[in-house]
C-alpha atoms as a PDB file:
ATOM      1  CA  UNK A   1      45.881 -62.813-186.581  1.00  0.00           C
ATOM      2  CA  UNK A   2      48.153 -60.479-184.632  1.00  0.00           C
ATOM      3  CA  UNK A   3      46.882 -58.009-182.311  1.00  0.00           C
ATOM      4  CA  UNK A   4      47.655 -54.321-182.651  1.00  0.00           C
ATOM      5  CA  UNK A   5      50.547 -52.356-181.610  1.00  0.00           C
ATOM      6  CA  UNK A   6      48.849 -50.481-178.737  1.00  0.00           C
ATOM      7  CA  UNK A   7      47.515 -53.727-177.266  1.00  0.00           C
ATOM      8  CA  UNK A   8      51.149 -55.550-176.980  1.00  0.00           C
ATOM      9  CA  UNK A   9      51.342 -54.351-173.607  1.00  0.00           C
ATOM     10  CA  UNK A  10      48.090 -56.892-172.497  1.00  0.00           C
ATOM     11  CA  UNK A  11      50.728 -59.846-173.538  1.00  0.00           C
ATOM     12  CA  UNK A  12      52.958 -59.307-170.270  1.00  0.00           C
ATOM     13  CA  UNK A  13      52.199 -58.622-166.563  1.00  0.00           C
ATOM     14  CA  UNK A  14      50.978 -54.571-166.014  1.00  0.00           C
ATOM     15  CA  UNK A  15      50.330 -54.124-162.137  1.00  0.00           C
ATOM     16  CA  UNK A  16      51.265 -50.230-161.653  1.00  0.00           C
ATOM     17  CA  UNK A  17      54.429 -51.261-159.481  1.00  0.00           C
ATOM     18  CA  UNK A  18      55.984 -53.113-162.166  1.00  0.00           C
ATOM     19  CA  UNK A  19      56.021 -49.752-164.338  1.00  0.00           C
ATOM     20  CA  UNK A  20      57.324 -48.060-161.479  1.00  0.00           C
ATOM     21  CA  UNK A  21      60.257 -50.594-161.351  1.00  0.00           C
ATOM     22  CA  UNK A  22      60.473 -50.166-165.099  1.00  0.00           C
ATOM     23  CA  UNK A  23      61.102 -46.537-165.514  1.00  0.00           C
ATOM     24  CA  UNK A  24      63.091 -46.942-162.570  1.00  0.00           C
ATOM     25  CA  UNK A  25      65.600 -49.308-164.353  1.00  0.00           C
ATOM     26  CA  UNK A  26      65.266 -47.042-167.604  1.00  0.00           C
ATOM     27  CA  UNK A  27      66.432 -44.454-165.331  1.00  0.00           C
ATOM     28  CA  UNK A  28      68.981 -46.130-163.471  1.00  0.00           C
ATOM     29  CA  UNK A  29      70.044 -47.474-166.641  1.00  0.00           C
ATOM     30  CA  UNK A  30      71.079 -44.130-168.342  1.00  0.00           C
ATOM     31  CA  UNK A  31      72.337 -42.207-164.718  1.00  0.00           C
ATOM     32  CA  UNK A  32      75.156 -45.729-164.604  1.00  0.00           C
ATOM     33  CA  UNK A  33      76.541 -45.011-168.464  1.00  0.00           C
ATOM     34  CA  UNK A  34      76.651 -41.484-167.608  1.00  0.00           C
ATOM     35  CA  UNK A  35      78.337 -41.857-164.045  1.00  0.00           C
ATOM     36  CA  UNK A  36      80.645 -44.339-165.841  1.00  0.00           C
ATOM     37  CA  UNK A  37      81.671 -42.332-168.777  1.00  0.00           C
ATOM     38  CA  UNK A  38      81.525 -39.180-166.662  1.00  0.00           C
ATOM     39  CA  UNK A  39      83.913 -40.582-164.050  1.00  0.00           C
ATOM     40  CA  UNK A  40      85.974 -41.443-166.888  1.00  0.00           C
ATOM     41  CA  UNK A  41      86.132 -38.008-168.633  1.00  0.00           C
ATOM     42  CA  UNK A  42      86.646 -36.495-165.116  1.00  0.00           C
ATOM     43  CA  UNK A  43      89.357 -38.255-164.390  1.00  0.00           C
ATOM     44  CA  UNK A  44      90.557 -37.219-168.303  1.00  0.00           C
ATOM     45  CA  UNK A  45      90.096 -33.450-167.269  1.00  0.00           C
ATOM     46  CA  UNK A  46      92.217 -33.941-164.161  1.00  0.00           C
ATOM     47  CA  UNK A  47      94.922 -35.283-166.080  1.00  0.00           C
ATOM     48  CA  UNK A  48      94.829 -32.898-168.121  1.00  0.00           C
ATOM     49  CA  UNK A  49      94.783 -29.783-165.678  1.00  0.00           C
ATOM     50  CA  UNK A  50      92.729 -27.131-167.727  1.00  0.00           C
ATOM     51  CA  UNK A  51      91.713 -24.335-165.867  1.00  0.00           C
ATOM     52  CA  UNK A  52      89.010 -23.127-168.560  1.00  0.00           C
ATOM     53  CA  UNK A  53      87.006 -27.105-167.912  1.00  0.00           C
ATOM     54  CA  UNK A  54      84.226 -26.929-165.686  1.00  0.00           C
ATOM     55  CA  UNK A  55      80.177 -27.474-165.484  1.00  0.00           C
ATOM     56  CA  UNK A  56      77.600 -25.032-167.222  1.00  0.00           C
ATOM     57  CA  UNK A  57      74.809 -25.215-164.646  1.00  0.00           C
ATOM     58  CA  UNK A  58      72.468 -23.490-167.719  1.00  0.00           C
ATOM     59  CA  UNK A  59      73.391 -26.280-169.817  1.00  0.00           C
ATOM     60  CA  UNK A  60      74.898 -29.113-168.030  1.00  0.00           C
ATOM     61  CA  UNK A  61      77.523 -28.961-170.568  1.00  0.00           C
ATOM     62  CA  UNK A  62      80.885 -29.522-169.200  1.00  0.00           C
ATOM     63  CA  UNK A  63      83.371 -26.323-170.259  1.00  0.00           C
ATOM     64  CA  UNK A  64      86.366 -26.715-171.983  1.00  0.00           C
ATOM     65  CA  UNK A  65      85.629 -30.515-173.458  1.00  0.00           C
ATOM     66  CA  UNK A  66      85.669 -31.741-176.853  1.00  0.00           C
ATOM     67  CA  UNK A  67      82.040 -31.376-178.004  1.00  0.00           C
ATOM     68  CA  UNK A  68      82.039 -34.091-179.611  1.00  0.00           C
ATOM     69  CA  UNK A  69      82.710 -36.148-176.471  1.00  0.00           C
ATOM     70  CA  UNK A  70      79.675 -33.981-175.287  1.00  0.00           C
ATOM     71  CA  UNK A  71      77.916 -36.062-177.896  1.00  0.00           C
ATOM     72  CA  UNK A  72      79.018 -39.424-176.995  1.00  0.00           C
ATOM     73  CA  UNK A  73      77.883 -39.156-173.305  1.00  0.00           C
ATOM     74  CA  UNK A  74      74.887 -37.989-174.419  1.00  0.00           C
ATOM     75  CA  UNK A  75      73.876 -40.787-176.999  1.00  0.00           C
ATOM     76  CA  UNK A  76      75.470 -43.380-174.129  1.00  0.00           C
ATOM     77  CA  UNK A  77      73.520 -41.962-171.403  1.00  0.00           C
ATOM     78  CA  UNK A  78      70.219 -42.822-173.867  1.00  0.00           C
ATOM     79  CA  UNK A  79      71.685 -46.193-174.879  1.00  0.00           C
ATOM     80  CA  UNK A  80      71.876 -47.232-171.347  1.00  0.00           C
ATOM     81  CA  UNK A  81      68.456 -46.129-170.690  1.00  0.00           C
ATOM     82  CA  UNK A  82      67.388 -48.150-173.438  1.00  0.00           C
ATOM     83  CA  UNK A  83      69.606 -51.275-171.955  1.00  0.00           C
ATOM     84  CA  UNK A  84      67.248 -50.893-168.675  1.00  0.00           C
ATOM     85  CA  UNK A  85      63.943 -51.001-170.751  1.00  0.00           C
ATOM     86  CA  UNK A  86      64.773 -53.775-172.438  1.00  0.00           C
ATOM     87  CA  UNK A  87      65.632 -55.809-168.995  1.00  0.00           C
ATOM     88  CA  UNK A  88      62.136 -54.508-167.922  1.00  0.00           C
ATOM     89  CA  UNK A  89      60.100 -55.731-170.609  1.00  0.00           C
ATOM     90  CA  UNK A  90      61.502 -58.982-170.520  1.00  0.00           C
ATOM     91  CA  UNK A  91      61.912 -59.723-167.102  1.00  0.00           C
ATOM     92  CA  UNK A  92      59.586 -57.309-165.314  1.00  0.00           C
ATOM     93  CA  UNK A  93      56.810 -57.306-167.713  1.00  0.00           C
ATOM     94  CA  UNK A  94      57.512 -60.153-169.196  1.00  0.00           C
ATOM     95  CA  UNK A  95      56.773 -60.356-172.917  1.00  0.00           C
ATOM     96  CA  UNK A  96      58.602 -60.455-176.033  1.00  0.00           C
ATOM     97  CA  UNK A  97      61.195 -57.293-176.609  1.00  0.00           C
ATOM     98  CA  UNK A  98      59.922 -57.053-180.387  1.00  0.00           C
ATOM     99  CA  UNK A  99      56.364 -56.369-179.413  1.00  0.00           C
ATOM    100  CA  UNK A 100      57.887 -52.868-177.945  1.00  0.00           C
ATOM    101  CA  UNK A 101      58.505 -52.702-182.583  1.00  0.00           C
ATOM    102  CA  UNK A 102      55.445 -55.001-184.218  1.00  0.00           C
ATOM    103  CA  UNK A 103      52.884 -57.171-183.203  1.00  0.00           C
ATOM    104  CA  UNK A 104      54.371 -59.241-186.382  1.00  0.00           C
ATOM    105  CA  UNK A 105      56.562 -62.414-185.876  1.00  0.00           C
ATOM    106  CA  UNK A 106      59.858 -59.786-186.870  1.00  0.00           C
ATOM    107  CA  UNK A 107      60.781 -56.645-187.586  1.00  0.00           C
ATOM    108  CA  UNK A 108      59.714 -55.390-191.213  1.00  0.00           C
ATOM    109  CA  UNK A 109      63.188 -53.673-192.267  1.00  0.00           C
ATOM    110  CA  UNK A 110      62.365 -52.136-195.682  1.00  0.00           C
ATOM    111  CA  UNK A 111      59.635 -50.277-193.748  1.00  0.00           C
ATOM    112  CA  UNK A 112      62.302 -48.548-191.492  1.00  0.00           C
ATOM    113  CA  UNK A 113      64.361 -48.712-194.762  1.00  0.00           C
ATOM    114  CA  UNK A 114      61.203 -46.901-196.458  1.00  0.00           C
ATOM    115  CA  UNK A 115      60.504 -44.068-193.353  1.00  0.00           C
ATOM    116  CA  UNK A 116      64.134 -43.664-192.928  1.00  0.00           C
ATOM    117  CA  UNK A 117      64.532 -42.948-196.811  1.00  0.00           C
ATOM    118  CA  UNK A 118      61.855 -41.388-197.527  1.00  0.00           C
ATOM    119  CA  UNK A 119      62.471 -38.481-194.725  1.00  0.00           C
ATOM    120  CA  UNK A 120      66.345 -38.354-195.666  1.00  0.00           C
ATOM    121  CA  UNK A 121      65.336 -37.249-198.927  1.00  0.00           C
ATOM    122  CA  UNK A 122      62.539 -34.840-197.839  1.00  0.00           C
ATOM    123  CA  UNK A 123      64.947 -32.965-195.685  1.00  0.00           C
ATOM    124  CA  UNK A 124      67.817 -33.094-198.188  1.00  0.00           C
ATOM    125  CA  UNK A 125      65.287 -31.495-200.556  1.00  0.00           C
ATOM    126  CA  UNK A 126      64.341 -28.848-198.362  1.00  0.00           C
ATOM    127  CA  UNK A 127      68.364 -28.009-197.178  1.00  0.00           C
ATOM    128  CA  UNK A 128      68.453 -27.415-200.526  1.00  0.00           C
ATOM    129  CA  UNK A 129      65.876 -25.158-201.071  1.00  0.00           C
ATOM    130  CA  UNK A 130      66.855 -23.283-197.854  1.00  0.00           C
ATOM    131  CA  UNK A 131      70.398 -22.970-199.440  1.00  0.00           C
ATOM    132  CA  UNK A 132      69.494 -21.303-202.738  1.00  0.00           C
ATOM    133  CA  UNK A 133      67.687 -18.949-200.751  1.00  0.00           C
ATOM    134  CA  UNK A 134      70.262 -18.222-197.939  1.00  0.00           C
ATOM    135  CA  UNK A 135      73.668 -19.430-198.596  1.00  0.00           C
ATOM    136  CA  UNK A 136      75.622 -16.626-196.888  1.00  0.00           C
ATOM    137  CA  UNK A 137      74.074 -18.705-193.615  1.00  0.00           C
ATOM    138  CA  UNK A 138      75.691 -22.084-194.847  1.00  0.00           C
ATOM    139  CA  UNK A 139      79.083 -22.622-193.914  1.00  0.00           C
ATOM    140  CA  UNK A 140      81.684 -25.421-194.925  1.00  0.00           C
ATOM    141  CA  UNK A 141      83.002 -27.407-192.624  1.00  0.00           C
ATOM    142  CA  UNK A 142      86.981 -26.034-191.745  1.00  0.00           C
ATOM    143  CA  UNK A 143      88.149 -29.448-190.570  1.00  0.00           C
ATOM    144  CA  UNK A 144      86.919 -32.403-193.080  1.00  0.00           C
ATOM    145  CA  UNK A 145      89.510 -34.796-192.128  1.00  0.00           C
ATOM    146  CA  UNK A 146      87.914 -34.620-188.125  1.00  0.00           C
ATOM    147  CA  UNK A 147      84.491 -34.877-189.769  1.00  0.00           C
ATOM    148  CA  UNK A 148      85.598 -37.783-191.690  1.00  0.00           C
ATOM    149  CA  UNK A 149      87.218 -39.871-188.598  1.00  0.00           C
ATOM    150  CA  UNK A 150      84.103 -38.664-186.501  1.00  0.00           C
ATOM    151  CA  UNK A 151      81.227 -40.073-189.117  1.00  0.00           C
ATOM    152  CA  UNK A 152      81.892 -43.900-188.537  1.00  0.00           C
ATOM    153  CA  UNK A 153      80.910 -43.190-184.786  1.00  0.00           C
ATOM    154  CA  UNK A 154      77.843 -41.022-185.703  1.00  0.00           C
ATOM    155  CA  UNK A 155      76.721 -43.673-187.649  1.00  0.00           C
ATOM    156  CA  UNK A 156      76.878 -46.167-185.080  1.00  0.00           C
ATOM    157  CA  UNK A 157      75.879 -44.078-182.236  1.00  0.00           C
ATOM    158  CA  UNK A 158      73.172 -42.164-183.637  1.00  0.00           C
ATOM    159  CA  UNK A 159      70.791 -44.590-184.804  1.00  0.00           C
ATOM    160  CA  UNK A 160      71.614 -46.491-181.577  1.00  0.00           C
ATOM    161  CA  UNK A 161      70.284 -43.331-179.897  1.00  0.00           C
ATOM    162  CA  UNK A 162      67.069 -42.620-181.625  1.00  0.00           C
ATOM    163  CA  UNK A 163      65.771 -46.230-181.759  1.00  0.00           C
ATOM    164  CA  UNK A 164      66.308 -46.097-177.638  1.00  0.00           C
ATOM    165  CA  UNK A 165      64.222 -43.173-177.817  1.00  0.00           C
ATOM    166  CA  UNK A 166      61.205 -44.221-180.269  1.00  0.00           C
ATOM    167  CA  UNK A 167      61.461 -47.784-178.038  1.00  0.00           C
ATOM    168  CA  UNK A 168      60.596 -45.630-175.027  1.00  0.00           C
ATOM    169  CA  UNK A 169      58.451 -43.107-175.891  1.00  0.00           C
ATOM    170  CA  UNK A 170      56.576 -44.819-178.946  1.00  0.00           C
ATOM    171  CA  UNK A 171      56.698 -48.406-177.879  1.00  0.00           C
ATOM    172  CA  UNK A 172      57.059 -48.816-174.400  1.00  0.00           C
ATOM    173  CA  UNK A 173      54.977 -45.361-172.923  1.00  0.00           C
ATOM    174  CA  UNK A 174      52.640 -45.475-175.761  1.00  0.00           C
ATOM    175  CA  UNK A 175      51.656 -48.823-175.887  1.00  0.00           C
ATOM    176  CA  UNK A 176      51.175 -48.678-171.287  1.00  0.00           C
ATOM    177  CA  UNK A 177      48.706 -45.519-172.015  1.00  0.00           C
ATOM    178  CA  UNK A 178      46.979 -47.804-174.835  1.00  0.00           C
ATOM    179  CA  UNK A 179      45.404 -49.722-171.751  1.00  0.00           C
ATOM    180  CA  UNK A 180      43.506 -46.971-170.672  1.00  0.00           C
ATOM    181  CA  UNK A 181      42.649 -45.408-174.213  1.00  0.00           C
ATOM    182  CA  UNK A 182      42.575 -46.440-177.803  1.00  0.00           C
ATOM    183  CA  UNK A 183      41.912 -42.957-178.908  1.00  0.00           C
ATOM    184  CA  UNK A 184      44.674 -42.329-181.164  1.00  0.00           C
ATOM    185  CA  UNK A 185      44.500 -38.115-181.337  1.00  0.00           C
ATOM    186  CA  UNK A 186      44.597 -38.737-177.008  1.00  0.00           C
ATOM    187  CA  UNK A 187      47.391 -40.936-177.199  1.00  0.00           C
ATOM    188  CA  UNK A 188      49.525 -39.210-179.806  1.00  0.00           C
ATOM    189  CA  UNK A 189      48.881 -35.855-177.498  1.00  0.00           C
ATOM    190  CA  UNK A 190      50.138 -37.689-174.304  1.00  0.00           C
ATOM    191  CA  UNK A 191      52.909 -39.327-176.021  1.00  0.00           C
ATOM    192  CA  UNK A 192      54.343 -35.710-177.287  1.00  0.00           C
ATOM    193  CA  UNK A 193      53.430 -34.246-173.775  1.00  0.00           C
ATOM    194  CA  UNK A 194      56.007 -36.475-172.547  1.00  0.00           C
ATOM    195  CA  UNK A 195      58.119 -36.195-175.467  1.00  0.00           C
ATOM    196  CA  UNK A 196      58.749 -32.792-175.162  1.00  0.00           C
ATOM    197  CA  UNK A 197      58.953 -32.776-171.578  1.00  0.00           C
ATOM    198  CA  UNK A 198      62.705 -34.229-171.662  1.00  0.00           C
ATOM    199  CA  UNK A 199      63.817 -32.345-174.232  1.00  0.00           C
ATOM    200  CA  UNK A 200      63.088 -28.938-172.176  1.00  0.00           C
ATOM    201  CA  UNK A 201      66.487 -28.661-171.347  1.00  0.00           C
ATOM    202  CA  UNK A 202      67.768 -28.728-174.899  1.00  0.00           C
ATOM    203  CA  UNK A 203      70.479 -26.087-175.316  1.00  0.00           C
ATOM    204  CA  UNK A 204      68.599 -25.125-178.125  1.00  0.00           C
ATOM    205  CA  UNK A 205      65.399 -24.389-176.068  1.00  0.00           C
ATOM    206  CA  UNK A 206      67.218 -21.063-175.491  1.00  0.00           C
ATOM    207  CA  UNK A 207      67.267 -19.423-178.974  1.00  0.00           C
ATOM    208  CA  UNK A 208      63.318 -19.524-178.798  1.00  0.00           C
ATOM    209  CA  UNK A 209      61.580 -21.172-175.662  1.00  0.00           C
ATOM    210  CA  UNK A 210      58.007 -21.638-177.079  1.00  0.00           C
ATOM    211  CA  UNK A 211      58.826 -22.394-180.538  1.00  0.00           C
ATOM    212  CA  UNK A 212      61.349 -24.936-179.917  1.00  0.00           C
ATOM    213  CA  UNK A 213      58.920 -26.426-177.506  1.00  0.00           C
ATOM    214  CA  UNK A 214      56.014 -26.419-180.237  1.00  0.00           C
ATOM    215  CA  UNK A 215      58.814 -27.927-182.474  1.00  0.00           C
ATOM    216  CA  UNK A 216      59.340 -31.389-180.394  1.00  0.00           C
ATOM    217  CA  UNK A 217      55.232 -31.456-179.693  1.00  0.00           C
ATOM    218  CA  UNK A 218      54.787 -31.814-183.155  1.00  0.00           C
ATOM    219  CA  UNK A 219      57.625 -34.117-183.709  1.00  0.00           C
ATOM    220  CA  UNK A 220      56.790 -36.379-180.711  1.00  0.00           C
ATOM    221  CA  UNK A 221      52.673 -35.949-181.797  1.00  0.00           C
ATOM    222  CA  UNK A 222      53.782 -36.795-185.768  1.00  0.00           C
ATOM    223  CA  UNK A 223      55.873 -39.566-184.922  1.00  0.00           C
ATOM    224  CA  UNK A 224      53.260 -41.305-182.367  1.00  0.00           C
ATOM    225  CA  UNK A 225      50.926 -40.835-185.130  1.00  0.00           C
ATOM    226  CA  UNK A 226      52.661 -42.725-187.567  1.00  0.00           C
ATOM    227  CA  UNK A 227      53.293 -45.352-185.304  1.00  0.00           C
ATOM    228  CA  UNK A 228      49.563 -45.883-184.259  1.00  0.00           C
ATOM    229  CA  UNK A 229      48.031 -45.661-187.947  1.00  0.00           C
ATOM    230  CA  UNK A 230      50.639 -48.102-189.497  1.00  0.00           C
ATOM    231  CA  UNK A 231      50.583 -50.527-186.164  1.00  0.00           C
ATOM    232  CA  UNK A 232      54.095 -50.721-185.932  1.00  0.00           C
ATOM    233  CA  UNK A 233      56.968 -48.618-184.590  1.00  0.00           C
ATOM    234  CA  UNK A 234      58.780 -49.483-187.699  1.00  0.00           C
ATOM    235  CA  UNK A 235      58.158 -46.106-189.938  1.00  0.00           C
ATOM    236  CA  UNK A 236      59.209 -43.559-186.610  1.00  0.00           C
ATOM    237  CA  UNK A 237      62.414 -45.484-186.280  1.00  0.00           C
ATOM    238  CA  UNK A 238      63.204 -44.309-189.563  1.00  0.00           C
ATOM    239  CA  UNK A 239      62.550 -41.351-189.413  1.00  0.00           C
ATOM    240  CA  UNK A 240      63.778 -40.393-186.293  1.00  0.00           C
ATOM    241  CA  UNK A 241      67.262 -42.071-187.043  1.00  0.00           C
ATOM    242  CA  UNK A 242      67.045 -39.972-190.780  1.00  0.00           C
ATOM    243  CA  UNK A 243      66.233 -36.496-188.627  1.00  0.00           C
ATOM    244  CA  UNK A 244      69.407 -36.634-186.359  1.00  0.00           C
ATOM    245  CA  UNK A 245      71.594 -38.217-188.471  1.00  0.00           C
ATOM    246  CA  UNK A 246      71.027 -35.574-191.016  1.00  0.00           C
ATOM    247  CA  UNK A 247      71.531 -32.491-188.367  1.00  0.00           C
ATOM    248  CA  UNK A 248      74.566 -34.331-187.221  1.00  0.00           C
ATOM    249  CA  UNK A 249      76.311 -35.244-190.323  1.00  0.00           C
ATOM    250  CA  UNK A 250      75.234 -33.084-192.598  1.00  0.00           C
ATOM    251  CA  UNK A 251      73.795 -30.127-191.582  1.00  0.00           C
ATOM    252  CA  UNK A 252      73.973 -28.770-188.242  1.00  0.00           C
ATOM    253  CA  UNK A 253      73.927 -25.494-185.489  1.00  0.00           C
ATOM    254  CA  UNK A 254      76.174 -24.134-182.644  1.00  0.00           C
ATOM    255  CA  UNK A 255      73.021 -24.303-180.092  1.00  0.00           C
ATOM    256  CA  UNK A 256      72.416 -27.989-180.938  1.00  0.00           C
ATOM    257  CA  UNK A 257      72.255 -30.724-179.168  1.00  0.00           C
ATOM    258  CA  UNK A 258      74.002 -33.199-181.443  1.00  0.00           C
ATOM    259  CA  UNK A 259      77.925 -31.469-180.916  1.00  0.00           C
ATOM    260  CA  UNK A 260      78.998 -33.419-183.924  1.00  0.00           C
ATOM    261  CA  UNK A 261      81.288 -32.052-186.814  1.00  0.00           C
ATOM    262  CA  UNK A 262      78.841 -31.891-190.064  1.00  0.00           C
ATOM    263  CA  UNK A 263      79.709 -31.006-193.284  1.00  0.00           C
ATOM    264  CA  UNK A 264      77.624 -27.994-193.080  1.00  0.00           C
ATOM    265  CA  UNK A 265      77.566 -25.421-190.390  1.00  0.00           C
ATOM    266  CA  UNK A 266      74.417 -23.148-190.104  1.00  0.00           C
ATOM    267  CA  UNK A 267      75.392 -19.627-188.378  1.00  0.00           C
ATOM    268  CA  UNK A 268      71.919 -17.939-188.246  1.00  0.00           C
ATOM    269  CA  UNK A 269      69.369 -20.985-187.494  1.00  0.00           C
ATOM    270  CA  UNK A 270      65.826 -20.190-186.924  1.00  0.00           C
ATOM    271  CA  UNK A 271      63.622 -22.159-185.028  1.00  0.00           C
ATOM    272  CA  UNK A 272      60.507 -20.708-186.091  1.00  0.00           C
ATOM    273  CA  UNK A 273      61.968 -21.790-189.979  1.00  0.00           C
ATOM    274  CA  UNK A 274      62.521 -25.267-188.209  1.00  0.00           C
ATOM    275  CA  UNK A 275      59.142 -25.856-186.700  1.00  0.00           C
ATOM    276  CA  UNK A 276      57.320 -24.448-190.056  1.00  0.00           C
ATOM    277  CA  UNK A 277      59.676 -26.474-192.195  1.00  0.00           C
ATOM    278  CA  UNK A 278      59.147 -29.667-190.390  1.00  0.00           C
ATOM    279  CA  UNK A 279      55.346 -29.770-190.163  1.00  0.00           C
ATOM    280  CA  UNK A 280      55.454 -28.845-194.227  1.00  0.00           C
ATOM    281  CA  UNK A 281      57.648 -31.861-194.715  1.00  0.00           C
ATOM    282  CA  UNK A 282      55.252 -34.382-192.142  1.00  0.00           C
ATOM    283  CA  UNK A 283      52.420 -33.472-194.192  1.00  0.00           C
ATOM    284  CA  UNK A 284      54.423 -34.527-197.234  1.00  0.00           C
ATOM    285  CA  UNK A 285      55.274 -37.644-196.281  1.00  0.00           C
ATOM    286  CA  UNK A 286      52.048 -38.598-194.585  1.00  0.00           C
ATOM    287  CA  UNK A 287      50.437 -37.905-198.422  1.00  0.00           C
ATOM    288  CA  UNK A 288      53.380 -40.075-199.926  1.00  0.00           C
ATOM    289  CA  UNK A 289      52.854 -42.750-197.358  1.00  0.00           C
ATOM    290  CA  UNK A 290      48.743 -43.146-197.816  1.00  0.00           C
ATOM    291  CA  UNK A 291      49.301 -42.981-201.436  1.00  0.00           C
ATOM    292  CA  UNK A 292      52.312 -45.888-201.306  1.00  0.00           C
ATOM    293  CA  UNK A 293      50.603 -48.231-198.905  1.00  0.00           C
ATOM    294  CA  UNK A 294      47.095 -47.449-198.248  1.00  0.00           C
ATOM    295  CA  UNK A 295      46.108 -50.684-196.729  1.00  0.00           C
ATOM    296  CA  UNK A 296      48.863 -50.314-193.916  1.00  0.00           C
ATOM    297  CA  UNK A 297      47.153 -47.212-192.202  1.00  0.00           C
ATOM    298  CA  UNK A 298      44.179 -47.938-189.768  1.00  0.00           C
ATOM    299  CA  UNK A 299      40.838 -46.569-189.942  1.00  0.00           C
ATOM    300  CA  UNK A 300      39.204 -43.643-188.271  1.00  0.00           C
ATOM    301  CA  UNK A 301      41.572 -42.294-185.793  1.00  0.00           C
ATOM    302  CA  UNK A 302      39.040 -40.926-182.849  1.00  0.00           C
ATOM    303  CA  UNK A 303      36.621 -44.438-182.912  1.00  0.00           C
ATOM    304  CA  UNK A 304      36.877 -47.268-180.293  1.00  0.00           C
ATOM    305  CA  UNK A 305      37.011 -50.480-181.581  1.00  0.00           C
END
């Protein structure tokens, strides 16, 4: 019988400096994409000789770029980072790259089928609400054929970016706390400390400081959560690939993140709506998930094995 998700990490070697190496790679990972591609699109803004280009030391946006090349480094930077973890676990840690997903043989796919469905839906649901209610704040997209050309590399790039992220934060981090606890409302806590600790710099963290920051505890607790009480990683993949890819293809803000050209534009988003909006739709899905597949979810989430 396989052992659980939070106790994949006792398969490999866990001396402290060997995480220390790892996170270093991770690191070192993401800062070589983004010196590559950043050397790259300096050398682009030379060429071009545009006096308005330049760094936003707020932001660390560069000025007078395409934002969706904004996006790109971004999801790159992550990609890379993800690269370096996966070097780490292997040859650092040394253990098997899909116990960072399931402590199963392979990957279940309809399950990240099922969470990334499932969420898509709940959030199309709830656009739509939010639209019948306040469609002077919905605009349409002024440039569908650069939306168009742009959506094959969203597609690509986005769930590329996500996955890096839940393989971090919900596999790799998760799983190296799980050797000190197995107290699932302690480890879900820690994992959206940390989760919402690199997301502080969010543009978007300036419309509304302290509910933006609630917003990616509760996405970082929620999605931890899942993980732990289905013992896999396989659910939060799905989601998280269904949240972003929504906001960038679909629906999206000026003070995002995600500079991508969606088919809708919001002009008055509201983070508190956001936060409140999300943890509606979490509980949602948590009821439609017990209901679906009760025997997948463990038992009583504060009691040691």
């Amino acid at each position: 019988m396989p052992m659980d998700f939070i106790d994949q990490a006792k398969l490999g070697n866990n001396q402290w400096w060997r995480y220390f190496l790892s996170i270093l790679l991770v690191v070192l990972g993401g800062l070589f994409m983004n010196i590559v591609l950043g050397f790259a699109i300096g050398i682009w803004i030379a060429l071009d000789n545009n006096p308005n280009t330049g760094i936003d030391s707020s932001t660390s946006m560069i000025l007078g770029l395409d934002p969706f090349v904004h996006y790109i480094l971004l999801a790159m930077t992550v990609i890379g980072g993800m690269l370096g973890l996966l070097a780490a676990v292997r040859f650092i840690h040394k253990r098997r790259i899909l116990s960072l997903v399931t402590p199963s043989q392979q990957i279940n796919w309809k399950r990240v089928g099922l969470g990334f469905g499932l969420f898509l839906g709940l959030i199309s649901v709830s656009s739509a609400v939010e639209y019948l209610f306040a469609a002077g704040e919905f605009g349409l997209t002024q440039n569908p054929g650069r939306m168009l050309a742009l959506a094959p590399v969203v597609l690509i790039l986005t769930p590329l970016e996500t996955t890096s992220q839940e393989l971090l934060f919900r596999g790799y981090l998760l799983q190296a706390m799980g050797l000190f606890t197995r107290r699932i409302s302690l480890l879900s806590t820690m994992s959206a400390l940390i989760f919402t600790a690199v997301h502080l710099r969010n543009p978007e963290m300036a419309l509304a400081p302290l509910t933006m920051t609630a917003y990616y505890f509760f996405v970082g607790f929620f999605l931890a959560l899942v993980t732990l009480r289905t013992n896999s990683l396989e659910l939060a993949i799905g989601i998280h690939a269904a949240v972003n890819l929504f906001a960038a293809l679909v629906v999206n803000y000026s003070e995002s993140v995600l500079r991508t050209e969606s088919l809708f534009f919001v002009t008055k988003w509201d983070p508190a709506f956001a936060l409140g909006s999300f943890i509606f739709l979490a509980g949602v899905f948590w009821v439609i998930l017990r209901l679906h597949d009760k025997g997948a979810w463990t038992t009583d989430p504060d009691v040691e094995p």
